[in-house]
Protein backbone atom coordinates (compact mmCIF):
# COMPACT_ATOMS: atom_id res chain seq x y z
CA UNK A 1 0.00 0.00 0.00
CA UNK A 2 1.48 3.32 -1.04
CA UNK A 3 -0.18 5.55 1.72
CA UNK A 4 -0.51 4.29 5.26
CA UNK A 5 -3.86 4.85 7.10
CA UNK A 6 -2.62 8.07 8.64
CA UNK A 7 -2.11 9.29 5.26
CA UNK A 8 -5.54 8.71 3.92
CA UNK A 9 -7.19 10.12 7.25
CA UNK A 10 -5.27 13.08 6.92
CA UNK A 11 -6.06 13.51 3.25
CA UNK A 12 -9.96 12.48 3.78
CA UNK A 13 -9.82 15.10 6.70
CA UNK A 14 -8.06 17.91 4.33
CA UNK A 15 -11.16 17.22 1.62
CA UNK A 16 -13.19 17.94 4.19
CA UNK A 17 -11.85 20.67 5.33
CA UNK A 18 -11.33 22.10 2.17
CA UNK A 19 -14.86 21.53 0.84
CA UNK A 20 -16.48 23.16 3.38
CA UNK A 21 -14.18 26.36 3.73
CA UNK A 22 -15.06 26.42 -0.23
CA UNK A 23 -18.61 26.36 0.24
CA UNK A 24 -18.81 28.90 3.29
CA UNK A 25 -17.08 31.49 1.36
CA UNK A 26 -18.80 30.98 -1.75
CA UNK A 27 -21.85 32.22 0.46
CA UNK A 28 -20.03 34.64 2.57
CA UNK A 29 -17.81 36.21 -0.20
CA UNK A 30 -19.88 36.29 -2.86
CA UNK A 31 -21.86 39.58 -1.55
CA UNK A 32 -18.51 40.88 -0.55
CA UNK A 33 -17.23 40.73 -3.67
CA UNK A 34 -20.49 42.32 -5.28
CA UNK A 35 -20.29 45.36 -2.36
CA UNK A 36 -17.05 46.05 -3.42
CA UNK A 37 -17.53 46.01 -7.12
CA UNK A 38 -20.30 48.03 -7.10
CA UNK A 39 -20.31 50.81 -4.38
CA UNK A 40 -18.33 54.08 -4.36
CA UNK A 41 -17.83 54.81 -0.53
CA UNK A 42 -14.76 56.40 0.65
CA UNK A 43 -13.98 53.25 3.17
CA UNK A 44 -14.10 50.62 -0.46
CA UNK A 45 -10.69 50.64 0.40
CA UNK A 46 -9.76 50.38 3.84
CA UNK A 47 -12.42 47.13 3.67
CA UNK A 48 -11.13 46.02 0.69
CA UNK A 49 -7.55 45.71 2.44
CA UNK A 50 -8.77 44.27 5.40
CA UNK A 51 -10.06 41.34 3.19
CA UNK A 52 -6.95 41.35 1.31
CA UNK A 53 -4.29 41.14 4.46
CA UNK A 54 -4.06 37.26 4.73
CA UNK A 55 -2.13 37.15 1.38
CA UNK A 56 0.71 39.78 3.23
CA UNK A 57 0.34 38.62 6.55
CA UNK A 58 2.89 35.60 7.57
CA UNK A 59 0.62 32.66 8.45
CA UNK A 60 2.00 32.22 11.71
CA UNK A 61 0.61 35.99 12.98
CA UNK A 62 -2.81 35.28 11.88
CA UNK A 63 -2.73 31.98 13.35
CA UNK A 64 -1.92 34.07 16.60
CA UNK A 65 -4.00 36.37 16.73
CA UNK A 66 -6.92 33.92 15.66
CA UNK A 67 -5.52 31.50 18.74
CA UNK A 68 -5.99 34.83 20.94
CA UNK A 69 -9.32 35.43 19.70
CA UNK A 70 -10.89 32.47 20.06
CA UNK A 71 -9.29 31.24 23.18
CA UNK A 72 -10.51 31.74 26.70
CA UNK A 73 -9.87 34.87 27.02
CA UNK A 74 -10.70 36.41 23.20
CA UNK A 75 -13.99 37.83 22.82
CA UNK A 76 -14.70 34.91 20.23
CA UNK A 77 -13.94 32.30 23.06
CA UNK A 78 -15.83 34.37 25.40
CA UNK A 79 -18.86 34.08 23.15
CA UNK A 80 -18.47 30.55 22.12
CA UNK A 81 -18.30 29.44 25.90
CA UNK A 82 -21.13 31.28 26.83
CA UNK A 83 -23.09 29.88 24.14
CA UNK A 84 -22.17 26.77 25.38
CA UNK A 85 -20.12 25.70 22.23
CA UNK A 86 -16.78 25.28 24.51
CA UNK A 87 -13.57 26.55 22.99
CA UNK A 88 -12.18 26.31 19.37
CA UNK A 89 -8.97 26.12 19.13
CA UNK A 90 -7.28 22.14 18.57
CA UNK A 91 -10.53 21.40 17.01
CA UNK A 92 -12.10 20.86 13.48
CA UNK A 93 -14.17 23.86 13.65
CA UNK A 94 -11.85 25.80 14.66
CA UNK A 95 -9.49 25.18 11.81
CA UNK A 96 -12.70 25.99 9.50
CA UNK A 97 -13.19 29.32 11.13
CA UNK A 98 -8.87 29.93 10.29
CA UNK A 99 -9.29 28.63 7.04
CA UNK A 100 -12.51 30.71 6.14
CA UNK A 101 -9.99 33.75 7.47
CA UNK A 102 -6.80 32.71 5.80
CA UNK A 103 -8.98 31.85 2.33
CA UNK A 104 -10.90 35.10 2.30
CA UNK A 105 -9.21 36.90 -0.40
CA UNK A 106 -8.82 34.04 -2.59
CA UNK A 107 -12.84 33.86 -2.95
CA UNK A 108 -13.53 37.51 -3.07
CA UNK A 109 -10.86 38.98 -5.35
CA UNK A 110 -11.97 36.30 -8.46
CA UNK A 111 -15.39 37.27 -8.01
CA UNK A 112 -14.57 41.14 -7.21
CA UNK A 113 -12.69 40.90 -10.50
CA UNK A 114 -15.39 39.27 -12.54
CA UNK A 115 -18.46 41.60 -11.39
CA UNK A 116 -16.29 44.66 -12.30
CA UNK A 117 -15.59 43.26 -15.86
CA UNK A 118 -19.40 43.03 -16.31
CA UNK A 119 -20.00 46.53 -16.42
CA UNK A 120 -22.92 48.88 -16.37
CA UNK A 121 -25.22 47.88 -19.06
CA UNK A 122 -26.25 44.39 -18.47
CA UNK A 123 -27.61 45.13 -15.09
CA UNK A 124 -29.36 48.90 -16.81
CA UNK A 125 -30.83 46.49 -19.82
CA UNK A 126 -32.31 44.04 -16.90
CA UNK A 127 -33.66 46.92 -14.96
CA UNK A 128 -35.31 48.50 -17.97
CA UNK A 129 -37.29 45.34 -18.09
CA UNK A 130 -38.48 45.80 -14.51
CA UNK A 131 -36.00 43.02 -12.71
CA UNK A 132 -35.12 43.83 -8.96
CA UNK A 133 -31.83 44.24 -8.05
CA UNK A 134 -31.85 41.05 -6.29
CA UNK A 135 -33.38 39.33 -9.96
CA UNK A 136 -30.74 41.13 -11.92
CA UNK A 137 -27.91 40.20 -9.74
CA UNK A 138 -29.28 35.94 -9.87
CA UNK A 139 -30.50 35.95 -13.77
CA UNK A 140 -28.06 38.46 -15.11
CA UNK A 141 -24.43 39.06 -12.98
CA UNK A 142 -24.15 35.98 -11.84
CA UNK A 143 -24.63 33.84 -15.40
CA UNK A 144 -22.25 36.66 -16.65
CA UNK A 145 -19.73 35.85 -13.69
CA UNK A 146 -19.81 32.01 -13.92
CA UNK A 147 -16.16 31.71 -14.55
CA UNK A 148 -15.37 33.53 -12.14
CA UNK A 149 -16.95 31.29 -9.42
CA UNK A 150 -15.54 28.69 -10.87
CA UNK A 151 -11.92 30.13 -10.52
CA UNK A 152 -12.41 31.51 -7.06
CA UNK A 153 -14.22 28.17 -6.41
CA UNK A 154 -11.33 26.36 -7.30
CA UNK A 155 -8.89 28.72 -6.14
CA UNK A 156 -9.56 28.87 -2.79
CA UNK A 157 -10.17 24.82 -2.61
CA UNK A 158 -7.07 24.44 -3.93
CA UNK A 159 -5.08 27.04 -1.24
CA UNK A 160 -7.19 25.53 1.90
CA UNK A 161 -5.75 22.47 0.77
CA UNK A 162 -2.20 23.94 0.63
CA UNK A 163 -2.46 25.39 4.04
CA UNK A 164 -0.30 25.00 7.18
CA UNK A 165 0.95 27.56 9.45
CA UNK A 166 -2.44 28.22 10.64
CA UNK A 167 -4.05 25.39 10.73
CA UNK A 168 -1.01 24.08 12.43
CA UNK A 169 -1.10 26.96 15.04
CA UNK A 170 -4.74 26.65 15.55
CA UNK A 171 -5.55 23.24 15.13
CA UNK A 172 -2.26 21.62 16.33
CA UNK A 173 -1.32 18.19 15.48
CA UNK A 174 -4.53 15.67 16.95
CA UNK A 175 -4.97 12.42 14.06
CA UNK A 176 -8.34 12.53 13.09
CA UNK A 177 -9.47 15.60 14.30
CA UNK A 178 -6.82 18.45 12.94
CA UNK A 179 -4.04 16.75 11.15
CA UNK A 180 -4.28 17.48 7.65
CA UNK A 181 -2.04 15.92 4.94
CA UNK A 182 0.48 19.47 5.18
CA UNK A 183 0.78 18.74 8.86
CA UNK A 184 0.98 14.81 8.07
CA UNK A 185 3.99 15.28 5.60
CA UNK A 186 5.71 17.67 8.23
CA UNK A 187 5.06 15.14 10.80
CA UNK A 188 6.97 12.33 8.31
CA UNK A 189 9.57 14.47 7.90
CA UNK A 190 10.17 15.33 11.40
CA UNK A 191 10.57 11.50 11.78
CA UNK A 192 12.85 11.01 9.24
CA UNK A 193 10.26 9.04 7.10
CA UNK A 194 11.38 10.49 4.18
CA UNK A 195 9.63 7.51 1.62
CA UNK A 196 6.33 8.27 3.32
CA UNK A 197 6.60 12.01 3.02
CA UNK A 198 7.45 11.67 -0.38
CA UNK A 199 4.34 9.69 -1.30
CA UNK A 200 1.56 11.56 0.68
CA UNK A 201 3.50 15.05 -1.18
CA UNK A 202 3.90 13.29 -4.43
CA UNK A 203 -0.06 12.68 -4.23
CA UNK A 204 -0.82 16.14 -3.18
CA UNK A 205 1.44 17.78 -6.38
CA UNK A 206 -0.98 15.60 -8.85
CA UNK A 207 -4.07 16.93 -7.09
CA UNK A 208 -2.80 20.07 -7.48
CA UNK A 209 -1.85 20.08 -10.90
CA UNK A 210 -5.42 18.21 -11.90
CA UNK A 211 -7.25 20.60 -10.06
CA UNK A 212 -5.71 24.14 -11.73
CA UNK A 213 -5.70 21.84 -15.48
CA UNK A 214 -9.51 21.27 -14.76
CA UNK A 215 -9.51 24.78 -14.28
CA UNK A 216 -7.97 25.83 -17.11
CA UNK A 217 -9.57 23.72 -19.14
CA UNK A 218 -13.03 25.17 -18.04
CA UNK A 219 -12.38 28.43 -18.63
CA UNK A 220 -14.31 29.76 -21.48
CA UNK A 221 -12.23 30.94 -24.31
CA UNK A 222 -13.24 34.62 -25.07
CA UNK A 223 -14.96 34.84 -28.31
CA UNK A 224 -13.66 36.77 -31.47
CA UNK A 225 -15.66 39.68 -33.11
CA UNK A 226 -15.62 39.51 -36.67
């Protein structure tokens, strides 16, 4: 057997992981992404920064500052105790809350990207034909915008996957429950089991590559005016 039955855990656990951060900021980034392509306030920016600082910030300090947060004495831990959740940190959800932090940009600056190239007059046409906003923005942007879901979609699936400083510094190192294949191949390494590491990363380069060639193969090609 090429992988041993850490090595699948860990890589049935990352899946998971991955899916669901994907599918959380689909929901949660999607009308970010629309607020900041459309409006004109003065603070665009200063939010749109905020949303970008996880691809500046070294892993390790927003790990931190997360683990702060959410532990017993961050407000988030304050709230989640009281609610009678318990704590997050060195558990699953808690690496989903980190990894819907760490993955923000790469869902909202795809779709950010492909609302702007829309333009004006689609969404004037639709509303000349009486459509709400909320029609125009379901029949009309987000048709228009379908690649770009697709690349932020995949995009951010694909760096969840890739993650490990914070997941590590939030999540620790607990089989089953936290350690993901990154943390699994640092883990092999650490004991010298250099074969195994090179197997579990050798499997994680071909996901990789087949999930940005599915991508690229999806992508529409733009069509020539004659």
């Amino acid at each position: 057997m090429l992988l041993t039955d850490a090595d699948l855990q860990a890589i049935w656990l990352t899946v998971r992981l991955a899916g669901l951060v994907t599918l959380i900021l689909l929901l949660v980034g999607t009308p970010i992404a629309w607020w900041l392509a459309r409006t004109k306030v003065w603070w665009k920016g200063p939010v749109g920064a905020v949303v970008a600082l996880p691809l500046v910030l070294p892993p390790s300090v927003l790990g931190f500052y997360l683990l702060l947060a959410m532990g017993p004495n961050g407000p988030f831990g304050f709230m989640t105790q009281t609610l009678g959740i318990g704590l997050l940190p060195f558990t699953f959800w808690g690496l989903v809350i980190a990894s819907v932090v760490y993955s923000l940009p790469f869902m909202v600056q795809p779709l950010q990207n492909a609302f702007e190239a829309l333009g004006e007059r689609p969404l004037e046409v639709a509303a000349t034909l009486r459509a709400s906003p909320l029609d125009a923005f379901f029949t009309v942007a987000v048709p228009l915008a379908l690649p770009g879901f697709l690349s932020a979609c995949v995009l951010t699936f694909a760096h969840t996957v890739g993650e490990f400083g914070v997941v590590l510094m939030i999540g620790g190192n607990i089989p089953g429950v936290t350690r993901v294949a990154s943390v699994q191949i640092y883990d092999h390494v650490e004991a010298m089991q250099y074969m195994d590491a090179h197997r579990l990363s050798a499997v994680m380069v071909v996901f990789s590559f087949l999930v940005l060639l599915a991508l690229y193969l999806w992508r529409p090609k733009p069509q020539q005016r004659g």
